[in-house]
Protein backbone atom coordinates (compact mmCIF):
# COMPACT_ATOMS: atom_id res chain seq x y z
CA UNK A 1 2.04 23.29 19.44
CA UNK A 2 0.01 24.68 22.31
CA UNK A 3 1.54 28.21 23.02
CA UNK A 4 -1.40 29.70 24.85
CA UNK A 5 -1.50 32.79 26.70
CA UNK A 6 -1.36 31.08 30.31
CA UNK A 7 2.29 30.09 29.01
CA UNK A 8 3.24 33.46 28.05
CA UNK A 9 2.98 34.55 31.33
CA UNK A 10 4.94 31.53 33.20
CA UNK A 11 7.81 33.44 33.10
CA UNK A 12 6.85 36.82 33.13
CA UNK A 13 7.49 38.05 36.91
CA UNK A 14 10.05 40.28 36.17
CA UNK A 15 7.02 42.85 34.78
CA UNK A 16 5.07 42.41 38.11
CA UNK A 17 6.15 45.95 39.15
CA UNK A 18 6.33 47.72 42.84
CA UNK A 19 4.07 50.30 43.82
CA UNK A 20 5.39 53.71 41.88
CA UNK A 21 8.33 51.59 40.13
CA UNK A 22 5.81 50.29 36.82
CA UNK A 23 8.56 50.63 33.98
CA UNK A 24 11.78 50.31 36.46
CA UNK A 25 13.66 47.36 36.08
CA UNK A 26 15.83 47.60 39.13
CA UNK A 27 17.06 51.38 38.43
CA UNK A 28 16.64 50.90 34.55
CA UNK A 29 13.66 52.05 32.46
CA UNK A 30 11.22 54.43 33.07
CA UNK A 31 9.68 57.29 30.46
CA UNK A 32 11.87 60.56 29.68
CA UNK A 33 10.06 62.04 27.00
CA UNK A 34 9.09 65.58 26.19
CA UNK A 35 5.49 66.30 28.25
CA UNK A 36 4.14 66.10 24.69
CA UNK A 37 4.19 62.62 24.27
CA UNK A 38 3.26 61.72 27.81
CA UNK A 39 -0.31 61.16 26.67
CA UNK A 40 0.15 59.09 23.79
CA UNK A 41 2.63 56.96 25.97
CA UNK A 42 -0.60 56.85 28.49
CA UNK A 43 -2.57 55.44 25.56
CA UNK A 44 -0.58 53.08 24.29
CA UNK A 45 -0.26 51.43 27.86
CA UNK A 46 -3.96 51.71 28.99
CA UNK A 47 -4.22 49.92 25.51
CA UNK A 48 -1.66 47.13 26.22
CA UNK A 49 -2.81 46.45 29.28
CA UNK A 50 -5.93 45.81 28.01
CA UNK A 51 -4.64 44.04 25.39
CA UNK A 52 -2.11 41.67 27.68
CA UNK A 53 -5.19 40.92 30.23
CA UNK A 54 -7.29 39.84 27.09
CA UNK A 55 -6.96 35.89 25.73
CA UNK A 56 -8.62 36.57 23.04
CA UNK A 57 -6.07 39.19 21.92
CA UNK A 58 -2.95 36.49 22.33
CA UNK A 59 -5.03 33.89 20.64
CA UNK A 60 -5.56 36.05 17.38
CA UNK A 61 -1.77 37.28 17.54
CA UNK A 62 -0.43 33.41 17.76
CA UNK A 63 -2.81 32.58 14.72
CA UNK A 64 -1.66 35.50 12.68
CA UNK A 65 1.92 34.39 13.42
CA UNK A 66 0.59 31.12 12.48
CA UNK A 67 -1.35 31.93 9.35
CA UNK A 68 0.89 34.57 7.76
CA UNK A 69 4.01 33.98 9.14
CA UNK A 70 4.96 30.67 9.38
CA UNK A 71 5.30 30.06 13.21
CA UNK A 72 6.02 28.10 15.12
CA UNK A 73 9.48 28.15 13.75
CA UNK A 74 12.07 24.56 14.36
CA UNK A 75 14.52 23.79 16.35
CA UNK A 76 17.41 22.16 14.67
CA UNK A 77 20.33 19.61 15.93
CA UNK A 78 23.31 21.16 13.94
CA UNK A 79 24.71 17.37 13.87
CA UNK A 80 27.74 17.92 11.56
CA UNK A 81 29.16 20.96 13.80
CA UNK A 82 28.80 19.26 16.63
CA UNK A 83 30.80 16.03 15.56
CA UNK A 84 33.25 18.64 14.23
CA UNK A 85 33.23 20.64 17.52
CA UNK A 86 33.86 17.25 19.52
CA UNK A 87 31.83 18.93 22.43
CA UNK A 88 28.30 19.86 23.78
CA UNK A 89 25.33 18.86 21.35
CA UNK A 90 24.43 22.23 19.04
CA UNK A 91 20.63 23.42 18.64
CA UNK A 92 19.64 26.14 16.74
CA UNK A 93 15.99 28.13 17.21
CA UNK A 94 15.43 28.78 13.17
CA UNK A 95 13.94 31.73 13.41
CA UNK A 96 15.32 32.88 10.33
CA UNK A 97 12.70 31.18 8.93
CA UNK A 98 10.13 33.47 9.51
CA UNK A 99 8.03 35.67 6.72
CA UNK A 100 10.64 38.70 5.93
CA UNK A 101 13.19 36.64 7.14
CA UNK A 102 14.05 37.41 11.03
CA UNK A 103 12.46 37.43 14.85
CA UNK A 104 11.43 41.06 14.10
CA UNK A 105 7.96 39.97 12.08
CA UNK A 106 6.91 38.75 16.39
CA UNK A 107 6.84 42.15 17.70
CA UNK A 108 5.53 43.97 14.42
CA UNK A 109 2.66 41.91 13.75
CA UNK A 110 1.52 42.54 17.41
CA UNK A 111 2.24 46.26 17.16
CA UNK A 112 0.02 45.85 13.84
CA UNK A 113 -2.90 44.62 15.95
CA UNK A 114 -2.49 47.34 19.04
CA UNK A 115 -2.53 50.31 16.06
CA UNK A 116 -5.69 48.89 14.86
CA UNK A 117 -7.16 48.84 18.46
CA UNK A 118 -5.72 52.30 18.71
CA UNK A 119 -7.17 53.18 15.88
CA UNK A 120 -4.04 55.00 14.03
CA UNK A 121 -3.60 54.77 10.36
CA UNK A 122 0.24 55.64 10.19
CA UNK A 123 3.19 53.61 11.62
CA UNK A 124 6.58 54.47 11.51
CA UNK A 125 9.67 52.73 12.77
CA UNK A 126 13.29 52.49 12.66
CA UNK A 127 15.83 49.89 11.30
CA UNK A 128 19.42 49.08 11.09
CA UNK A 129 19.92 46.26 9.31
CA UNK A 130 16.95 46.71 7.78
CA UNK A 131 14.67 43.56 8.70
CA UNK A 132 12.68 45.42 10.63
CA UNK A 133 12.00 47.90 8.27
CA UNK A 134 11.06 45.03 6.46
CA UNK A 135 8.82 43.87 8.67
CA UNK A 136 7.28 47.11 9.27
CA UNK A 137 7.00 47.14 5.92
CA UNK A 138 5.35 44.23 5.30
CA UNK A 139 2.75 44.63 8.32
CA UNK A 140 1.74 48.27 6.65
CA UNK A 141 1.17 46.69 3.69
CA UNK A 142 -1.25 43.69 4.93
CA UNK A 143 -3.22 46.08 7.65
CA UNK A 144 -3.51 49.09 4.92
CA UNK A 145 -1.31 51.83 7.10
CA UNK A 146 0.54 54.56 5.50
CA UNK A 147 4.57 53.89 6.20
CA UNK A 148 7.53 55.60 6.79
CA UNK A 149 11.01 53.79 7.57
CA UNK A 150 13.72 56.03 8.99
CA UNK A 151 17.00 54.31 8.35
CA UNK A 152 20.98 55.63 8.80
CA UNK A 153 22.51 56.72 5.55
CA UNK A 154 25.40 54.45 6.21
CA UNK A 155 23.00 51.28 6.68
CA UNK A 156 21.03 52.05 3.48
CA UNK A 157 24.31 51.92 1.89
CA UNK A 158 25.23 48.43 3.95
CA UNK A 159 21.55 47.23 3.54
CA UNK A 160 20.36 48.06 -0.30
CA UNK A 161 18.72 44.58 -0.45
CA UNK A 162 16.17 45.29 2.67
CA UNK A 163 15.43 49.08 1.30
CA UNK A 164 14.55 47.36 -2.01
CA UNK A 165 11.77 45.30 -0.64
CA UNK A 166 10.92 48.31 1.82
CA UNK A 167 10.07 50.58 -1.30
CA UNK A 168 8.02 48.20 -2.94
CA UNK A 169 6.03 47.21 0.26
CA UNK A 170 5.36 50.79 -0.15
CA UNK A 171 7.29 52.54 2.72
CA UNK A 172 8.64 55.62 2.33
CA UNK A 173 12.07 55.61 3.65
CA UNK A 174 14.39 58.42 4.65
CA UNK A 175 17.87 57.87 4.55
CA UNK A 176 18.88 60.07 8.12
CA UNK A 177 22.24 62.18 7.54
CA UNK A 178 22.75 63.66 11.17
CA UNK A 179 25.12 62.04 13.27
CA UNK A 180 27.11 58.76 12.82
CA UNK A 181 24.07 57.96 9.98
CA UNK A 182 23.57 54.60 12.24
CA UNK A 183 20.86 53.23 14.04
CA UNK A 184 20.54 55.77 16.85
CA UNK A 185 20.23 58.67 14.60
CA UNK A 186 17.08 56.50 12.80
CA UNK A 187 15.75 56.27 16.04
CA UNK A 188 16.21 59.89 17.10
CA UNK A 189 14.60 60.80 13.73
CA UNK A 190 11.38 58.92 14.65
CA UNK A 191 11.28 60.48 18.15
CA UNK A 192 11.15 63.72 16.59
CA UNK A 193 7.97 62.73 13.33
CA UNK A 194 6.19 61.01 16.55
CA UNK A 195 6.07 64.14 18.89
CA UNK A 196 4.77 66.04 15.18
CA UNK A 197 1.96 63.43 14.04
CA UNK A 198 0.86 61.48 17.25
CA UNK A 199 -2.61 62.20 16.53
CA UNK A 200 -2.10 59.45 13.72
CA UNK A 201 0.63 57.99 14.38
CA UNK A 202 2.28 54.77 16.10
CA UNK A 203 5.45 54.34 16.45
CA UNK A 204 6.26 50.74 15.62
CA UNK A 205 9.71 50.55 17.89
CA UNK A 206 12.07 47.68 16.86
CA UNK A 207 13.83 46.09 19.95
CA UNK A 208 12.71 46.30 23.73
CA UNK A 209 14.42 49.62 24.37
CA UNK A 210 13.18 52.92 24.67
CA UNK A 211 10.53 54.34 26.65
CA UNK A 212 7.77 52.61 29.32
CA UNK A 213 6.09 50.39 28.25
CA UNK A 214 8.12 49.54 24.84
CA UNK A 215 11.10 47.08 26.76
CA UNK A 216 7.53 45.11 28.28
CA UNK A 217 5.51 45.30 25.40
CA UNK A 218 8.19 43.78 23.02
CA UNK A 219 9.43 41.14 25.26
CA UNK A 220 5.47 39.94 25.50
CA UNK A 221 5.33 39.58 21.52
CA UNK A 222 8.51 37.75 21.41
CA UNK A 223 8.43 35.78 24.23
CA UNK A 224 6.70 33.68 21.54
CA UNK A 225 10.09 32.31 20.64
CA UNK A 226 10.91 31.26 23.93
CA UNK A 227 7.83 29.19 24.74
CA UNK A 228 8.10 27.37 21.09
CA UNK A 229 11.91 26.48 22.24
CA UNK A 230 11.40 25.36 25.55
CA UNK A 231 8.66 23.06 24.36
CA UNK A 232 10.75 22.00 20.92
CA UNK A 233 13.98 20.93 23.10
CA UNK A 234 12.46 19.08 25.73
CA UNK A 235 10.11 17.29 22.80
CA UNK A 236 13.41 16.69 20.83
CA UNK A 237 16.12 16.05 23.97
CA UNK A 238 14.03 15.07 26.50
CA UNK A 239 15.81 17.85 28.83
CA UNK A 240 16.36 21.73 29.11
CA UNK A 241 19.88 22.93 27.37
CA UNK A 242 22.57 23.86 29.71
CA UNK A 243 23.27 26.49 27.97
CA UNK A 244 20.89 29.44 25.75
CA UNK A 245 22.65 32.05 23.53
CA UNK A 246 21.41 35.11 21.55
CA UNK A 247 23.19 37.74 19.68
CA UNK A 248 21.77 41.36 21.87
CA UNK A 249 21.50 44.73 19.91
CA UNK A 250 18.73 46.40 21.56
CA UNK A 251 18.16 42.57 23.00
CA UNK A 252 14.47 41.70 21.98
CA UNK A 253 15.32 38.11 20.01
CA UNK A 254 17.54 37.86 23.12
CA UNK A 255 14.61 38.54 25.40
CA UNK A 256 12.27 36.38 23.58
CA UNK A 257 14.27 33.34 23.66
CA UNK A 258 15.56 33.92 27.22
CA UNK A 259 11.86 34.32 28.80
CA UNK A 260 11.31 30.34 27.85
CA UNK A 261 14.22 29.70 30.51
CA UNK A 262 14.37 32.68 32.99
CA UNK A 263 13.05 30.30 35.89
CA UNK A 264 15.49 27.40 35.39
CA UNK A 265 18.72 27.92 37.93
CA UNK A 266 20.52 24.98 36.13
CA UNK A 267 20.01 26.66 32.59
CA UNK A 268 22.64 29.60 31.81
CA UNK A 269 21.80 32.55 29.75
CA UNK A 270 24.53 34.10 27.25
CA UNK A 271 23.76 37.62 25.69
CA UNK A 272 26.38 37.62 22.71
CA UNK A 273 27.46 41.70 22.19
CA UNK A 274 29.01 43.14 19.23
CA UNK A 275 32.77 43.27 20.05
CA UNK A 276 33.50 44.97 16.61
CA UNK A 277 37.50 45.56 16.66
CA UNK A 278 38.07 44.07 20.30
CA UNK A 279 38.40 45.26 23.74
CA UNK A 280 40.38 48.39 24.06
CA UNK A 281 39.63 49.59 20.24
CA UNK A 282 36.42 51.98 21.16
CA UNK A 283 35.22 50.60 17.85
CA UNK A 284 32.42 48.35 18.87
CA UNK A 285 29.12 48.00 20.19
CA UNK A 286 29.26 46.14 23.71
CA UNK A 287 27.33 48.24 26.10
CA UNK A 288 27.64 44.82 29.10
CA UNK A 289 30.83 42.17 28.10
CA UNK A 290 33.29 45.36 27.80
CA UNK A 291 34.08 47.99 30.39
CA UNK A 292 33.06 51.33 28.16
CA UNK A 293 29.63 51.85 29.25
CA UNK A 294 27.82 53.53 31.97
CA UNK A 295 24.38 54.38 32.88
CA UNK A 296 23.04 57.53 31.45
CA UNK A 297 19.15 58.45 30.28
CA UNK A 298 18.81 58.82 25.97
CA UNK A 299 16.09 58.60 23.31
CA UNK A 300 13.25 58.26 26.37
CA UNK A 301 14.89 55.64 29.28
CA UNK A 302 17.58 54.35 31.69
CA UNK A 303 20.46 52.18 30.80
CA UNK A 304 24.22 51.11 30.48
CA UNK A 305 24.71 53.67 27.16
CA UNK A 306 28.14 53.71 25.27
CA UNK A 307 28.96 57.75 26.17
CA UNK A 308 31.71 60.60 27.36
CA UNK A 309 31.98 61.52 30.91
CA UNK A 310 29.53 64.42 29.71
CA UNK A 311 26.67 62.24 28.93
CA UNK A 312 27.35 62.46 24.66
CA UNK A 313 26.86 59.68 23.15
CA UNK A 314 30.32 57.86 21.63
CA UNK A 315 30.75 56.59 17.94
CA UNK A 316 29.90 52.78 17.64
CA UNK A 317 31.20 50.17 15.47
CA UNK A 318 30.03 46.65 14.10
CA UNK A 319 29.85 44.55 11.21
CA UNK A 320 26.59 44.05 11.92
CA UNK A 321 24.39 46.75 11.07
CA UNK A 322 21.44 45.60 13.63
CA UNK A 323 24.08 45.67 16.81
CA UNK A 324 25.45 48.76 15.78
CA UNK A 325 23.68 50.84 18.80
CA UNK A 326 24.40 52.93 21.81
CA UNK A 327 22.49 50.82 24.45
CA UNK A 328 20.79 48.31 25.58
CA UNK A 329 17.50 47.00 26.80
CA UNK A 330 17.04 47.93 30.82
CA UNK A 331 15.68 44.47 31.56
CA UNK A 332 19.21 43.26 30.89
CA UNK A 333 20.80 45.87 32.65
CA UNK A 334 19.41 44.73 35.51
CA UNK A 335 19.76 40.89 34.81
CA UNK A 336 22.98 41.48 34.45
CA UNK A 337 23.97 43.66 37.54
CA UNK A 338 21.94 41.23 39.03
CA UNK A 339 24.05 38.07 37.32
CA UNK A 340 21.33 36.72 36.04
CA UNK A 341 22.41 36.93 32.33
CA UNK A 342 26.03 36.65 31.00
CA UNK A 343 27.24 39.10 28.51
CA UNK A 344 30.11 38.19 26.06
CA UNK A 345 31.11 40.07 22.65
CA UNK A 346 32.31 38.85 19.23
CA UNK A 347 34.72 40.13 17.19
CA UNK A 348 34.11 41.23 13.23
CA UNK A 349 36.89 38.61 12.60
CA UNK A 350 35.41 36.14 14.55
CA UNK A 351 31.97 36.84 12.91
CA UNK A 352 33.41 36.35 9.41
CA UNK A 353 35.29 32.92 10.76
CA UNK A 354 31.96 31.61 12.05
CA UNK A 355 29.79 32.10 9.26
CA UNK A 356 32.02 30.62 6.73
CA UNK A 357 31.83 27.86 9.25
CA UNK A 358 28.37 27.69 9.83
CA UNK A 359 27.74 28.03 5.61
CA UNK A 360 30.11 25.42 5.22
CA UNK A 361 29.90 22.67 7.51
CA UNK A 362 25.88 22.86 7.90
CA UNK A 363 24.44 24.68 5.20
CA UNK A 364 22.88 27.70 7.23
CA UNK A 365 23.36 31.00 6.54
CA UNK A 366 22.46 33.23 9.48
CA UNK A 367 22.52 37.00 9.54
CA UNK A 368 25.79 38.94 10.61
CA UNK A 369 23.74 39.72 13.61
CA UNK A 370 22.92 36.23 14.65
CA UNK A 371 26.40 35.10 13.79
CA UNK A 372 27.40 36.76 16.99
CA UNK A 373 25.29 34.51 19.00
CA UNK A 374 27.04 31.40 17.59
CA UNK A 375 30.50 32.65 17.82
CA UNK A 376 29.98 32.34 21.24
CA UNK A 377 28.08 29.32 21.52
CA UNK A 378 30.44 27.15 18.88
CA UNK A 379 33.19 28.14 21.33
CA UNK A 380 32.10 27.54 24.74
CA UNK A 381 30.44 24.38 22.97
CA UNK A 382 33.78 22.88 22.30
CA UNK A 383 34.65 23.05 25.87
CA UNK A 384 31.68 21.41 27.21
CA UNK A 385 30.80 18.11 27.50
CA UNK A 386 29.62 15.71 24.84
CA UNK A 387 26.23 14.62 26.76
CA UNK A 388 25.51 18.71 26.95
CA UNK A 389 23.37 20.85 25.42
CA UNK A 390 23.03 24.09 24.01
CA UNK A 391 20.77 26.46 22.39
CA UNK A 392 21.48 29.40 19.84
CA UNK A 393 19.24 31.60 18.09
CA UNK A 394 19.10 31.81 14.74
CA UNK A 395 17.01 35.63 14.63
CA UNK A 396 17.50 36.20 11.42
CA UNK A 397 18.91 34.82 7.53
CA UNK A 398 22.14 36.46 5.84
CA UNK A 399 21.02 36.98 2.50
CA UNK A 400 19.96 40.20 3.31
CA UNK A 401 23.77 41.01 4.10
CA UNK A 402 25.08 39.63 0.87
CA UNK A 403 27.26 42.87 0.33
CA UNK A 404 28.62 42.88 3.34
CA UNK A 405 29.65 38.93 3.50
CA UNK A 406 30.54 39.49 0.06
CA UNK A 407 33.06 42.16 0.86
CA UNK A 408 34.29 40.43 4.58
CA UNK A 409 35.21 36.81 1.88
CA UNK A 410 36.88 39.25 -0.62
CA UNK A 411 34.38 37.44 -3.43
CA UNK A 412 36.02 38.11 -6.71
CA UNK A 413 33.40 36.58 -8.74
CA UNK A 414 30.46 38.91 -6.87
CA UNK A 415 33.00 41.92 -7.66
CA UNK A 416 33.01 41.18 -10.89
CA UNK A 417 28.72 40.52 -11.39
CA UNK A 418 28.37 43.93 -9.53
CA UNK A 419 30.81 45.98 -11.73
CA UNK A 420 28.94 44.70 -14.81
CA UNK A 421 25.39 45.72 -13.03
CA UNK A 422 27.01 48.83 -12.68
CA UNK A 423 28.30 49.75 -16.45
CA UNK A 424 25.39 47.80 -17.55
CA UNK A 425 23.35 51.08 -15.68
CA UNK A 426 25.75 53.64 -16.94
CA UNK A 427 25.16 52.62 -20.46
CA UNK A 428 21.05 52.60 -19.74
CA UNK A 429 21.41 55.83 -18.76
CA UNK A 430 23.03 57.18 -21.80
């Protein structure tokens, strides 16, 4: 598969900024950070520049992908839902299948090779659900950096299995207590050790939110998935899909996948939002297919944020530990004030409907995250036509949220197991 560098840039444009906008995306974006950090920020973007202008640099970060993590990743006809469906033909980007299990490895393994250039020998990061913690994790170990994982108490509660194989990587992680113990208290956590050991110190960030020139940066490492896909469909179909869906948190497996497609009029792009209890319930996490946000500046940039009239953040709500956050990525914003990208949301019910589908009828278990994407797509793909096509991606596996499903099916028999592990412990301990 020939995913060179000239490629990675075919459908790039929307970084080509104006004069004094480099950052904005329309009004979204730009760096609000303490003055502290404005110099590390000008590092790491002198260094990405001259990282993203360098072949050389892309070449080595496609065959560590490669290599060490298993790309490029399939594209699979999901035959069985399809018939079952009765509709549009059902692909699925598998990029569950990478090392540690999700799309997040992309962006940290590139991360990995800018702190080298920068010459840092600490990372840190934050995590939800935990795979990019993971990843993080994972990257540390391999390059020899010292780690630390900042993670909501509630998610390493939700997410044991990930904080497990965090550990033993040989993070450090720190469960954070302030606030709703979610995602954007992790990330608030490693604002505040970044502005303390920059000297050392890069921040790996996990999506493409955040401050200039994070939302770029990200998108460029996993625009990776994008140019696989677009290649792997037309190979497979002989045409472009009518349709391309991805679950959107922060958005960055969204972003990756979309970038193969962003130039095609007669290809539609679906961001799939975390609709938690519904529209109306205030419980959820959909910053673009609900009515609830507006555009405010947090943790260092401009976007559609879930907040009060007074600028304070609101509680959010999913199932799905990775979509469980405040905003979103300021690339979409403007995509989608601009209609470029279509935002929908998916219920926890519907979530929990899907993937028993989707375990069921093909054999796939995708993460609780990614399930969100093909709520969406299994529905509209009904509706369409049989000679259609669309394409979902699979960012990440669900074994990692085995509580969780475990809990959502009501799973007697895992009730049971778990009980025993636990007096099993008790007795240990005695």
């Amino acid at each position: 598969m020939g995913i060179c560098r000239s490629l990675s840039r075919l459908f790039m444009d929307i970084f080509d900024f104006s004069d004094g906008r480099e950052g904005y995306y329309g009004a979204y974006g730009g760096v609000f950070l303490p003055e502290i950090l404005h110099a590390t920020i000008e590092e790491l973007l002198v260094c990405f520049r001259e990282c993203n202008a360098d072949p050389k640099f892309w070449q080595e970060y496609v065959a560590l992908l490669q290599n060490y993590s298993g790309r490029p990743t399939p594209v699979t006809y999901l035959e069985n839902l399809s018939r079952e469906l009765g509709g549009a033909q059902i692909y699925v980007k598998r990029d569950d299948l990478n090392h540690t299990g999700s799309h997040k490895v992309n962006n940290v393994m590139g991360q990995g090779l800018l702190t080298k250039r920068l010459g840092k020998k600490r990372v840190i990061a934050e995590t939800g659900a935990g795979q990019h913690g993971f990843a993080t994790a994972t990257m540390a170990a391999k390059f020899g950096f010292d780690c630390k994982i900042y993670m909501g108490a509630v998610d390493v509660a939700r997410q044991r299995p990930n904080v497990f194989w965090m550990e033993n990587l040989g993070a450090e992680v720190i469960a954070v207590e302030d606030g709703q113990k979610t995602l954007k208290d992790a990330v608030n956590e490693c604002m505040r050790d970044w502005v303390t050991n920059m000297a050392d110190t890069h921040y790996i960030l996990g999506t493409a939110c955040g401050p200039h020139p994070f939302p770029e940066m990200v998108s460029w490492f996993q625009s990776i998935i994008g140019l696989e896909a677009r290649e792997q469909i037309l190979a497979q179909t002989g045409r472009l899909p009518n349709r391309v869906y991805a679950c959107v948190g922060g958005g960055s497996n969204a972003m990756g996948l979309f970038q193969g497609f962003f130039d095609e009029p007669n290809v539609e792009l679906i961001g799939c939002e975390a609709g938690g209890e519904g529209v109306g319930s205030y419980m959820h996490s959909a910053r673009l297919a609900y009515d609830d946000a507006s555009v405010g500046v947090a943790q260092g940039y401009k976007t559609y944020f879930l907040q009060n009239d007074q600028g304070n953040m609101n509680e959010t709500h999913s199932v799905a530990a990775g979509l469980d956050y405040i905003g979103v990525n300021p690339i979409f914003s403007h995509l989608h004030d601009q209609g470029k990208v279509r935002f929908e949301a998916a219920t926890d019910a519907e979530v929990k409907e899907t993937l028993k589908l989707t375990m069921r009828t093909e054999g796939l278990i995708p993460a609780l995250e990614s399930t969100h994407g093909f709520v969406v797509a299994l529905k509209e793909a009904a509706t369409m036509a049989k000679d259609e096509i669309v394409l979902v991606n699979m960012s990440g596996r669900g074994d990692k949220d085995i509580f969780t499903i475990a809990d959502a099916l009501d799973d007697a028999k895992w009730k049971s197991f778990i009980g025993g592990k636990a007096d099993q412990y008790r007795a240990e301990k005695k």
